[in-house]
Protein backbone atom coordinates (compact mmCIF):
# COMPACT_ATOMS: atom_id res chain seq x y z
CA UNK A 1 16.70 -26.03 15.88
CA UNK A 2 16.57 -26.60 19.86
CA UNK A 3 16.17 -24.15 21.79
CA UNK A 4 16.67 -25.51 25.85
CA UNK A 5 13.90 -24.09 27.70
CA UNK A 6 13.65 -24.15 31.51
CA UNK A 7 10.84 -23.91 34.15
CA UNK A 8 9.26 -20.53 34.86
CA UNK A 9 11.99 -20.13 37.55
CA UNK A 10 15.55 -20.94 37.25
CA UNK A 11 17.10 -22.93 39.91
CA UNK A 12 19.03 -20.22 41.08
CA UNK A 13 15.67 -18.25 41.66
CA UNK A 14 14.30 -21.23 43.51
CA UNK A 15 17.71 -21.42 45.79
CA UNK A 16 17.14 -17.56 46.63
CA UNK A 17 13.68 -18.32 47.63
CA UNK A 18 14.39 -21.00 49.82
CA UNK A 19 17.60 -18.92 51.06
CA UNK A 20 14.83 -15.96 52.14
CA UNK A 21 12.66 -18.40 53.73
CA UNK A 22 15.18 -19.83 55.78
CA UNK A 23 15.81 -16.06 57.05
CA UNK A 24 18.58 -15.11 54.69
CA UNK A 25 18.01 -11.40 53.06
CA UNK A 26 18.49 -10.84 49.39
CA UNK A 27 20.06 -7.88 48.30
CA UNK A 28 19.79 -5.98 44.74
CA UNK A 29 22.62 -5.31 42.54
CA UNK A 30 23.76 -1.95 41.64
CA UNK A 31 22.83 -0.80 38.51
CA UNK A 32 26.31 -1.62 36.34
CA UNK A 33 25.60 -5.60 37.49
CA UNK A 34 21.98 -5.21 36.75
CA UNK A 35 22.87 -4.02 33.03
CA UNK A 36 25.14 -7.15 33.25
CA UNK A 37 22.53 -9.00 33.78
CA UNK A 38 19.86 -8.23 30.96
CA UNK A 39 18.85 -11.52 29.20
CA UNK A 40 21.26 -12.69 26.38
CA UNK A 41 20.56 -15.39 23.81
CA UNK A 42 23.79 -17.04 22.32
CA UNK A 43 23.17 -18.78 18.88
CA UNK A 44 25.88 -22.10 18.35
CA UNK A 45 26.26 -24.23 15.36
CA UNK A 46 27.58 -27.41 15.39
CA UNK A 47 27.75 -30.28 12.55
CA UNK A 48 27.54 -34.53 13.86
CA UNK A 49 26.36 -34.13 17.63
CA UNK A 50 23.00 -33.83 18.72
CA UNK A 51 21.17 -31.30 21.08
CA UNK A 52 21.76 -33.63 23.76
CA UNK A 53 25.32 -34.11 24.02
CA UNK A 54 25.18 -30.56 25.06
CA UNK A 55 21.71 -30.46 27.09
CA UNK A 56 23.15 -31.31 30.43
CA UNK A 57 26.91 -28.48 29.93
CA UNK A 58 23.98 -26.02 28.69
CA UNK A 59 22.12 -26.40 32.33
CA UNK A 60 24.84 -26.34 34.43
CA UNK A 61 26.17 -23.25 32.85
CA UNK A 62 22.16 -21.82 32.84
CA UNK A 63 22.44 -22.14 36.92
CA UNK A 64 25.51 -19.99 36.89
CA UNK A 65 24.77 -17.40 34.40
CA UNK A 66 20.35 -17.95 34.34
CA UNK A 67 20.66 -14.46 31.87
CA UNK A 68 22.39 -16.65 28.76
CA UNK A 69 20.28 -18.86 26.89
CA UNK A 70 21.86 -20.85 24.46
CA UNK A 71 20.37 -21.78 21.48
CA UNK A 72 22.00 -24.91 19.63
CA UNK A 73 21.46 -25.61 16.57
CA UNK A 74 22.62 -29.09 14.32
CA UNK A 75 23.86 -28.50 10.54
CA UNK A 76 24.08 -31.22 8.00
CA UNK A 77 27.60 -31.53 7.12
CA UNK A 78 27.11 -31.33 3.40
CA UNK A 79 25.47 -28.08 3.82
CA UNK A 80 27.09 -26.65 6.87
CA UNK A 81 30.02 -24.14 5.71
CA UNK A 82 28.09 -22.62 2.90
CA UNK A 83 24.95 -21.59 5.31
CA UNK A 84 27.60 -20.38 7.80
CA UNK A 85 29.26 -18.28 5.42
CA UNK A 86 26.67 -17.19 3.94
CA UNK A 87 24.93 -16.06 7.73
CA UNK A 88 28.11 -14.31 8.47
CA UNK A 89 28.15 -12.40 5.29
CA UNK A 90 24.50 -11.70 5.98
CA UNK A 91 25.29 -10.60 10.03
CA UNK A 92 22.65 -13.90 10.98
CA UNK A 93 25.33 -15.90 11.83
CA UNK A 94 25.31 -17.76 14.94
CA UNK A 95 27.97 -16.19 18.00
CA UNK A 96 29.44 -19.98 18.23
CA UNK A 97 30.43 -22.45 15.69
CA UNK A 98 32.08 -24.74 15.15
CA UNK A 99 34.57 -25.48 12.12
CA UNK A 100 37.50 -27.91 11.60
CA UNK A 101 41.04 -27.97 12.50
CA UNK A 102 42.39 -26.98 8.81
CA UNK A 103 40.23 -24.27 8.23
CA UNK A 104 41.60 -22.18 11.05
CA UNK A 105 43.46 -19.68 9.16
CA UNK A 106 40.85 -19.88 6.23
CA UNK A 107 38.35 -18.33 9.14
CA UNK A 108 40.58 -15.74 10.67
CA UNK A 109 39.00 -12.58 9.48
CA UNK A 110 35.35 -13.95 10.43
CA UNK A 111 36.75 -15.59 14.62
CA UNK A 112 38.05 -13.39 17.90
CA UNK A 113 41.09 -15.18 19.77
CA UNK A 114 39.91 -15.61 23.31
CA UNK A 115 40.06 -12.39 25.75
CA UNK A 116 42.79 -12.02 28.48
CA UNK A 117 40.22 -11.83 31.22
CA UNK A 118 36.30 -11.94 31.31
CA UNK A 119 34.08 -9.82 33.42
CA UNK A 120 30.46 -11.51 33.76
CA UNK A 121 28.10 -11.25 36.82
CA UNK A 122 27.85 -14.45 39.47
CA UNK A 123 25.29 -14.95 41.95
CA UNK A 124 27.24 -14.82 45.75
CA UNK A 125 26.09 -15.32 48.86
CA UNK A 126 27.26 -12.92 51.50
CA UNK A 127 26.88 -12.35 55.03
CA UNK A 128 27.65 -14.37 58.87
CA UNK A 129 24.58 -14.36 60.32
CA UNK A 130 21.81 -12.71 58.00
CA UNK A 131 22.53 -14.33 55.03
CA UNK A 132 21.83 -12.41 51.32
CA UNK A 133 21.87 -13.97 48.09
CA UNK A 134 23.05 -11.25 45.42
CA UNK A 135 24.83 -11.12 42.23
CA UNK A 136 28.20 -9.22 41.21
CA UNK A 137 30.86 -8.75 38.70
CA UNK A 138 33.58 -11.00 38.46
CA UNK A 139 36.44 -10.95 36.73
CA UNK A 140 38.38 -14.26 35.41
CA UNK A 141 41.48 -14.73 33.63
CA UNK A 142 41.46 -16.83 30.49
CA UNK A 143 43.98 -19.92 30.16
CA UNK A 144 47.29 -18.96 29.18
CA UNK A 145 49.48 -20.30 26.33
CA UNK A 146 50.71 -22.19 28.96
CA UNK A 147 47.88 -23.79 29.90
CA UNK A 148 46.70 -24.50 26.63
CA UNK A 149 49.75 -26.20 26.26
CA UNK A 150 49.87 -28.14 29.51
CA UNK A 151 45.46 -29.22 29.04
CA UNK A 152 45.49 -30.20 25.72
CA UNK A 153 47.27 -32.51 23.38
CA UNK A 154 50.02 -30.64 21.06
CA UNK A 155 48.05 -30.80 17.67
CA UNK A 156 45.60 -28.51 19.73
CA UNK A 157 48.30 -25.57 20.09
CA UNK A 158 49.72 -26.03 16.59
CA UNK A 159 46.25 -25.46 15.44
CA UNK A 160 44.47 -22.71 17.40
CA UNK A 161 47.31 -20.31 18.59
CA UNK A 162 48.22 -18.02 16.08
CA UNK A 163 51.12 -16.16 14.68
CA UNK A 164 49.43 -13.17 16.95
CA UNK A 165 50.39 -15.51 19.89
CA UNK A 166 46.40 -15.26 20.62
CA UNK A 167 43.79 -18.12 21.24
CA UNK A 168 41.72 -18.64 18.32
CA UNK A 169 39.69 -21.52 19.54
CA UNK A 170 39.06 -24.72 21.74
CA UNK A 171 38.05 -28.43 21.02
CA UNK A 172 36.18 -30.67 23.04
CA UNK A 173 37.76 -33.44 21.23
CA UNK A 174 40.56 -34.75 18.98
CA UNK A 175 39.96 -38.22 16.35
CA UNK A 176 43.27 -39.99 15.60
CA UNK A 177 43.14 -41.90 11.85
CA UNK A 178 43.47 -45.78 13.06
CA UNK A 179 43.36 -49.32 11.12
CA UNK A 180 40.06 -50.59 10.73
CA UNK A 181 40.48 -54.41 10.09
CA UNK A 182 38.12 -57.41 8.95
CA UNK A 183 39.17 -60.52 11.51
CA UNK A 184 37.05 -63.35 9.57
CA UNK A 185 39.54 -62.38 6.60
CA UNK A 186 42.59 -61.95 8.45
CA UNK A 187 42.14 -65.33 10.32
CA UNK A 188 41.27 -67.12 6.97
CA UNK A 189 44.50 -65.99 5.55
CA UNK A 190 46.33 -67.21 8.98
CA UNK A 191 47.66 -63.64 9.80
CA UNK A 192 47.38 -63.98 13.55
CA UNK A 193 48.94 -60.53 14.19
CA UNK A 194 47.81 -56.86 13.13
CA UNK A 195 50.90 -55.58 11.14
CA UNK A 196 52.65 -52.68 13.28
CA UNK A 197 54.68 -51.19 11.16
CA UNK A 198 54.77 -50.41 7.22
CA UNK A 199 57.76 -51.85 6.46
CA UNK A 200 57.66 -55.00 7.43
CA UNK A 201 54.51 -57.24 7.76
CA UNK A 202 52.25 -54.90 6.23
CA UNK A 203 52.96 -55.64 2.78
CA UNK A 204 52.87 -59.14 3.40
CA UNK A 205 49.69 -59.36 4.70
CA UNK A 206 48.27 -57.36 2.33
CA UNK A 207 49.17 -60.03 -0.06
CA UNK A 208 47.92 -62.58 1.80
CA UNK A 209 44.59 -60.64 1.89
CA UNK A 210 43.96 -59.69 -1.49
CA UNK A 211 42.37 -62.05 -4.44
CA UNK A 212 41.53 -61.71 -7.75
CA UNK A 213 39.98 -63.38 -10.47
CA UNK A 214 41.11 -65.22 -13.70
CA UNK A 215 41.14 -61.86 -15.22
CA UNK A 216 43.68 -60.12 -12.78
CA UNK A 217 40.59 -58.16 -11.54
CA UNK A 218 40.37 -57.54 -7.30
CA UNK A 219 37.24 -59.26 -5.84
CA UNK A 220 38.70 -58.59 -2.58
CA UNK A 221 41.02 -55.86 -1.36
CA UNK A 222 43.95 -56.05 1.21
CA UNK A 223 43.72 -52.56 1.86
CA UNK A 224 42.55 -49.21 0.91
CA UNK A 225 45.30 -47.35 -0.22
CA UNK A 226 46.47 -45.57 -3.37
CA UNK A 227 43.13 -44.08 -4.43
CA UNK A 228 42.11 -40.28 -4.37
CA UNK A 229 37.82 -40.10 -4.49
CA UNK A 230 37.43 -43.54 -2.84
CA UNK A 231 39.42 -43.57 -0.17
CA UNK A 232 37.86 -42.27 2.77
CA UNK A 233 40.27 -39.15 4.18
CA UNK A 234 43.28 -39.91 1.32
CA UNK A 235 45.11 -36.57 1.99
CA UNK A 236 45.62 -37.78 5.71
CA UNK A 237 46.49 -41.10 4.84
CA UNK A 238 49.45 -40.14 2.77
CA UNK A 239 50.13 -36.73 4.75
CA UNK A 240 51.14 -39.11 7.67
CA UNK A 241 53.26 -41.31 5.09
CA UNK A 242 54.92 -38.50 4.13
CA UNK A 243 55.68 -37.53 8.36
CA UNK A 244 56.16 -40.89 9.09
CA UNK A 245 58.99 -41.20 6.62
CA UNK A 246 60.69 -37.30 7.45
CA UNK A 247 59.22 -35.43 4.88
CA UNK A 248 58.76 -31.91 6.27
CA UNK A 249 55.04 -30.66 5.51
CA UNK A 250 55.03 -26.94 5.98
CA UNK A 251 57.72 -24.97 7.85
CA UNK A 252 57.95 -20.71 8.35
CA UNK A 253 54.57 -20.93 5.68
CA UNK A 254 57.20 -22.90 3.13
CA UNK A 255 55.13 -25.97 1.53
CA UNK A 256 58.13 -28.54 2.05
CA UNK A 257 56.81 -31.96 1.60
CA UNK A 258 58.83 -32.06 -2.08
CA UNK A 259 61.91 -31.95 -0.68
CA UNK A 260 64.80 -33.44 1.13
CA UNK A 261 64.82 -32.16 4.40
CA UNK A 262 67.74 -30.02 4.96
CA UNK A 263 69.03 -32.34 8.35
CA UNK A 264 68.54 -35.16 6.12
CA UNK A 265 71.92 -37.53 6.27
CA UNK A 266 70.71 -38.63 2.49
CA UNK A 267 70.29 -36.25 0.17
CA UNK A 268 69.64 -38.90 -2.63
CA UNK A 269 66.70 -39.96 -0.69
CA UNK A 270 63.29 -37.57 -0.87
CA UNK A 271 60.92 -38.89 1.81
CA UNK A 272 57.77 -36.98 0.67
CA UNK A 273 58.17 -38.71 -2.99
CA UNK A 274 58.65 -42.18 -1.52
CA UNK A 275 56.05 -42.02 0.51
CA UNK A 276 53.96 -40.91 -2.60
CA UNK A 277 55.35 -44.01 -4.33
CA UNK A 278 54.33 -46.52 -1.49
CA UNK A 279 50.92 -44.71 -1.40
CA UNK A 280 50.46 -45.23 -5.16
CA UNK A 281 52.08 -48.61 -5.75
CA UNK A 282 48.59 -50.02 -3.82
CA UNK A 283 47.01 -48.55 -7.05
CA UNK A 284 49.39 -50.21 -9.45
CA UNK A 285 48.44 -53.46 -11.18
CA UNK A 286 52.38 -54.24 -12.08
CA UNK A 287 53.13 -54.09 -8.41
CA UNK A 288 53.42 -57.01 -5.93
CA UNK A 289 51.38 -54.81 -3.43
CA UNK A 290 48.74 -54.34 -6.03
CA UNK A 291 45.34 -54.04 -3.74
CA UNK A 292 43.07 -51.00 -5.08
CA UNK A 293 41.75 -49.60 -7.63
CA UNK A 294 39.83 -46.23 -9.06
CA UNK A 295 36.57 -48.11 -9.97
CA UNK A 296 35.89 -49.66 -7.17
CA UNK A 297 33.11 -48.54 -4.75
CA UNK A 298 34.00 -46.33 -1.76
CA UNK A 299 36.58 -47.88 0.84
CA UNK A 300 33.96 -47.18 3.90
CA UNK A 301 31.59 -48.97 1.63
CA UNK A 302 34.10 -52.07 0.97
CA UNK A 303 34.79 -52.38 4.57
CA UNK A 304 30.75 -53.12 5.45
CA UNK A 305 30.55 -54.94 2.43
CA UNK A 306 33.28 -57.38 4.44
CA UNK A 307 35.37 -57.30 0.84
CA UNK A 308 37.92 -55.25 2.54
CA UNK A 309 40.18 -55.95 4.90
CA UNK A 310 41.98 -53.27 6.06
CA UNK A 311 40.51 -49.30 6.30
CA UNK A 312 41.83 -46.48 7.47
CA UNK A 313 39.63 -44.33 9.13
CA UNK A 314 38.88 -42.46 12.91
CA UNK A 315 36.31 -42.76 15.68
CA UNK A 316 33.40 -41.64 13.58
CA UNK A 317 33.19 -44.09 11.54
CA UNK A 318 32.38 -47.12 14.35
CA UNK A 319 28.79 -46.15 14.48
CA UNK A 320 28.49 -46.27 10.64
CA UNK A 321 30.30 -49.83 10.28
CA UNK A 322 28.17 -50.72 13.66
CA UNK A 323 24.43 -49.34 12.27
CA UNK A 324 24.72 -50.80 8.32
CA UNK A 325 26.88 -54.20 9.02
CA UNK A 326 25.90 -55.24 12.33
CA UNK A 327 27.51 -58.74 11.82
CA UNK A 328 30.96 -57.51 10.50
CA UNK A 329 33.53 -59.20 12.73
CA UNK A 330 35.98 -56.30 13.09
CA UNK A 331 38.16 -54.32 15.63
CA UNK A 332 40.36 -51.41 15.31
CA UNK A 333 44.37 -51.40 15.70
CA UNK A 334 46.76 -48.65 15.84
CA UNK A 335 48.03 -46.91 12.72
CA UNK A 336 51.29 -48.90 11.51
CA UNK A 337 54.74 -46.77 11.69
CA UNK A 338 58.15 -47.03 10.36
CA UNK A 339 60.27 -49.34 12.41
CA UNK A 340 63.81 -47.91 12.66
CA UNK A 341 62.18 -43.70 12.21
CA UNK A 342 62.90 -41.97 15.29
CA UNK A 343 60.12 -40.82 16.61
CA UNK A 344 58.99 -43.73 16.58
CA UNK A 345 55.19 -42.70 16.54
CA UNK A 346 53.60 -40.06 14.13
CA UNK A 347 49.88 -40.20 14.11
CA UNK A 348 47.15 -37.62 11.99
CA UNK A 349 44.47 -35.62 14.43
CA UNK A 350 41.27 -34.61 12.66
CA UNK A 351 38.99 -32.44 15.48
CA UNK A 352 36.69 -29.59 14.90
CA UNK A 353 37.46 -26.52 17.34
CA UNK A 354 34.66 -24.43 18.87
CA UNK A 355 35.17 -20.38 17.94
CA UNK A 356 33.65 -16.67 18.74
CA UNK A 357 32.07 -15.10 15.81
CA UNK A 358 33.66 -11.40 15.27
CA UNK A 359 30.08 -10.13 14.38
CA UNK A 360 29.11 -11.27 17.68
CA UNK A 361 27.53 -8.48 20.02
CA UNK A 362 27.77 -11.44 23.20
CA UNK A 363 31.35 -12.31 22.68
CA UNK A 364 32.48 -12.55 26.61
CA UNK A 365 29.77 -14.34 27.26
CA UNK A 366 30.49 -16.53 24.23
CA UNK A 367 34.15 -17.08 24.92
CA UNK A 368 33.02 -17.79 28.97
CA UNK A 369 30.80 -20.47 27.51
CA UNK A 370 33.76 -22.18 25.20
CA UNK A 371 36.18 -22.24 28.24
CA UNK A 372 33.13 -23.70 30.59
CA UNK A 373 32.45 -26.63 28.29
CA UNK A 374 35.70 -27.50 27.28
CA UNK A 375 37.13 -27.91 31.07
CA UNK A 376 37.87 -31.65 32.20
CA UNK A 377 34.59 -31.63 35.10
CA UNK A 378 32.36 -30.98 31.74
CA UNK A 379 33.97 -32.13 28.89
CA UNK A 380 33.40 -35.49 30.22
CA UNK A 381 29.35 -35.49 29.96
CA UNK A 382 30.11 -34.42 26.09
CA UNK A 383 32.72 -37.26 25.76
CA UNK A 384 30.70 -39.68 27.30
CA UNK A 385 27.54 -38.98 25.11
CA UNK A 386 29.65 -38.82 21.86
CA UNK A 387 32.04 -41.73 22.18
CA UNK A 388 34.65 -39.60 21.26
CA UNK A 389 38.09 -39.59 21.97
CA UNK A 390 39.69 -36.30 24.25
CA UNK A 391 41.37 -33.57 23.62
CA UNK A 392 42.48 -33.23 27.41
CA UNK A 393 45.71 -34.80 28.40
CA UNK A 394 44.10 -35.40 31.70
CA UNK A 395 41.59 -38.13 29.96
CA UNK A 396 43.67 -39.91 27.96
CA UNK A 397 44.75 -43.17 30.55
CA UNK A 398 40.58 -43.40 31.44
CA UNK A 399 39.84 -43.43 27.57
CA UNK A 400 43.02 -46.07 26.96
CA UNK A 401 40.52 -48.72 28.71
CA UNK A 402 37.23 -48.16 26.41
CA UNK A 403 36.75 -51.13 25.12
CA UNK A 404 36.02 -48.68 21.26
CA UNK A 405 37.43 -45.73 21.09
CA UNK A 406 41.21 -46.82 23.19
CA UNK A 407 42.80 -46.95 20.58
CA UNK A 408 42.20 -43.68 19.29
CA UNK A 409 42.70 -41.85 22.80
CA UNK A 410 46.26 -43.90 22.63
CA UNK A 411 47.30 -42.05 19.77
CA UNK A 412 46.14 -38.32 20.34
CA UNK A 413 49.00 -37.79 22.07
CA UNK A 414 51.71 -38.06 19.13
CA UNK A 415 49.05 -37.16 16.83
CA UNK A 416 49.77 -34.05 14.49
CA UNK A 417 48.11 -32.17 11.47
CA UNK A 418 49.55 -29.48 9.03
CA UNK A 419 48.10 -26.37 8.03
CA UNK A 420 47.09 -26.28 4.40
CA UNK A 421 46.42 -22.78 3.88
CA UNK A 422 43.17 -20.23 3.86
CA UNK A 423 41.38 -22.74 1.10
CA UNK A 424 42.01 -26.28 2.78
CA UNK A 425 39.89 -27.38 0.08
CA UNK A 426 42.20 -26.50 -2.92
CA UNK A 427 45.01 -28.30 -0.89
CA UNK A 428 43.08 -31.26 -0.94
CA UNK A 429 42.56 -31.02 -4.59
CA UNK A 430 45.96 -30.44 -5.47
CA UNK A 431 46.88 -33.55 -3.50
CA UNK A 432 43.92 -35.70 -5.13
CA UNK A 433 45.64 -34.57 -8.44
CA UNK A 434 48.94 -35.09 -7.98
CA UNK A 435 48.05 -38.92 -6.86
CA UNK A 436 45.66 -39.25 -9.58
CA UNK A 437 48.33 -38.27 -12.00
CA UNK A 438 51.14 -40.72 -10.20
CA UNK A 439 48.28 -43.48 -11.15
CA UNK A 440 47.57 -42.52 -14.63
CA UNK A 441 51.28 -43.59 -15.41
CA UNK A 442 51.88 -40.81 -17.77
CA UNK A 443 55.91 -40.99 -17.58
CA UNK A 444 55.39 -37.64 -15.90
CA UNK A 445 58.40 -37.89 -12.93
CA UNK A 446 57.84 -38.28 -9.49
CA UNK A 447 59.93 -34.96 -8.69
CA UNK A 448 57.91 -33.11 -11.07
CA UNK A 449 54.44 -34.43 -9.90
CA UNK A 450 55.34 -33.44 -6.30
CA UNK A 451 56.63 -29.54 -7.08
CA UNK A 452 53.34 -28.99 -8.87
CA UNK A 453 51.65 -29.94 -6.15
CA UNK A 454 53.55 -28.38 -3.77
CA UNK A 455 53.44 -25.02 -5.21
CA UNK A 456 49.72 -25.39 -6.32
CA UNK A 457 49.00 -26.03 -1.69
CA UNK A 458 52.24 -22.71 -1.35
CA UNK A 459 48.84 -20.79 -3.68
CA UNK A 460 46.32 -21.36 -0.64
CA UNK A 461 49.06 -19.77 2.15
CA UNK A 462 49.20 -16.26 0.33
């Protein structure tokens, strides 16, 4: 735990003194500001970033309010959501915390949506000619829906403004799911070009990439695709499929990925199941596009092993690939579409959004802090420690130039998710089953595969 401590005076306290000395007055607040004013401590929990991507939007927020001290606090992700719900239920919980885009709804009863305005007290200076230094209540008005809309990218709005037309939450970033790819193997199979879309290079190259021995076994994969446990992020991979091609995810709380869209011009053509059967066909040893399998090792693994040469994955995973295979010779294009889909470009977001606990006795104070850390003039010391990608239309054509994460603030803009109800992890589990049983090859249909897991993800929404 780090807890930012600051010299015996604050810098505003040292500004007032110099202010005095250089014949300015200082004059005492009345006694509603000076309750205002009582010390606070604000508990935040976070998961991945250190204490010092937030050290230096912690002390310029201190100078402003020198009452709040924030105390930050790093979870291991493997243990983070049981603690937290477990301090909730307890009333230890911290008054800020973090938690992921798809378990929005799944926190609802335990998060307050962001206040209308915000009355906290602000050190002024007043006065013509005998200055005074003093401190008074100000009132601020939050962003509205409008501006939420206009400052962020649109995944952000799907995600944190609810039915209640309330904000539930902000993010100080937003990952986009990109191809990872191994140049050595590419350019020793002569594919010069990264394939852009699916249905055309892509499977091609994915040929060209892949070997295996005398006994039809892979030694080396084209691409990690049509596994459940090993493929890093699976659900996302074929949720975007699924978009790419039409399929409707979730409309008016209706689970709709199983069915022929009702504009569709075809109705002999499901998009959600054939984008199940390209996902799955990578998994299938009578297939020409035959590239993965169940028993092989993890598909982040593969990729630093250099026996894989194409990955799916986002941002987070560069420091990984950097830190255990130093040597790889890789770079990172954007994720291939569907030539001839209008829109042309569907990408997946995966972001974690910052929220007020409801137990919280600080929760102005809490919700002042979100909306000071997540505007552009401090965002930027975050994004800059991190590496990560933004969540602030304003940033995206400065991040389109970095040299590592470009490619990922490219795509934020058309990226999207899909709610998957108030236990994202039995949606996941229901879609690891329903490709697991598409692999097994049990004669089971397609159409019946998809409805049961369709209606077991319709479960998590009631």
């Amino acid at each position: 735990m780090i807890l930012f401590m600051y010299k015996k005076f604050s810098i505003l306290f040292l500004l007032a003194i110099v202010l005095l000395g250089s014949g300015f007055g200082c004059k005492a607040p009345d006694t509603k500001t000076q309750a205002a004013m009582a010390p606070i401590t604000l508990t935040y929990w976070h998961v991945f970033d250190d204490s010092d991507a937030f050290q230096e939007m912690i002390a310029k927020y201190k100078v402003i309010h020198p009452y709040v001290t924030i105390v930050y606090k790093k979870m291991r992700y493997e243990e983070y959501e049981k603690e937290l719900l477990n301090a909730l239920a307890e009333d230890r919980g911290p008054d800020i915390f973090s938690i992921h885009n798809t378990w929005m709804k799944e926190y609802e009863s335990k998060i307050v949506p962001m206040p209308a305005t915000i009355t906290l007290p602000f050190p002024v200076i007043k006065g013509t000619l005998k200055k005074e230094v003093t401190t008074e209540l100000r009132t601020t008005n939050s962003p509205t829906l409008k501006d939420i809309r206009d400052k962020f990218v649109d995944a952000v709005s799907y995600d944190v403004i609810f039915d209640d037309g309330k904000v539930y939450g902000l993010p100080l970033s937003v990952d986009t799911l990109a191809m990872f790819y191994n140049r050595d193997l590419f350019n020793n199979a002569g594919i010069s070009q990264v394939p852009q879309y699916w249905n055309k290079e892509f499977l091609q190259d994915v040929k060209k990439l892949t070997k295996l021995d005398p006994k039809k076994d892979l030694i080396q994969s084209g691409v990690a695709l049509g596994g459940s446990t090993n493929v890093n992020r699976y659900s996302d991979i074929l949720s975007v499929l699924m978009m790419q091609n039409g399929a409707l995810m979730l409309e008016n709380n209706q689970v709709l990925f199983n069915l022929v869209p009702p504009t569709s011009k075809d109705t002999n053509y499901n998009p959600g199941i054939e984008a199940l059967r390209f996902y799955t066909d990578f998994s299938n040893s009578g297939k020409e596009s035959y590239a993965w399998s169940n028993t092989m090792p993890n598909s982040l693994e593969m990729f630093i092993s250099g026996k894989l040469a194409i990955y799916f994955g986002y941002s987070y995973d560069l420091p990984t690939i950097k830190t255990q295979a130093p040597k790889l010779n890789f770079s990172v294009a954007k994720l291939p579409q569907i030539e001839g889909n209008p829109p042309t470009n569907i990408n997946f977001a995966n972001y974690w959004v910052e929220v007020v606990s409801k137990k919280s006795t600080h929760q102005a104070e809490a919700w002042d802090f979100i909306q000071f850390i997540t505007k552009e003039e401090q965002v930027k010391s975050y994004l800059d420690k991190t590496n990560k990608p933004t969540a602030l239309r304003s940033l995206i054509a400065a991040q389109r130039a970095d040299d590592e994460i470009g490619v990922f603030a490219d795509q934020v803009l058309t990226a999207k998710s899909w709610y998957k109800g108030k236990n994202s992890q039995a949606a996941e589990d229901a879609i690891k089953e329903m490709i697991d049983t598409v692999i097994r090859n049990t004669g089971e249909r397609l159409q019946d595969i998809i409805e049961t897991a369709a209606s077991k993800v319709q479960q998590t929404l009631k």
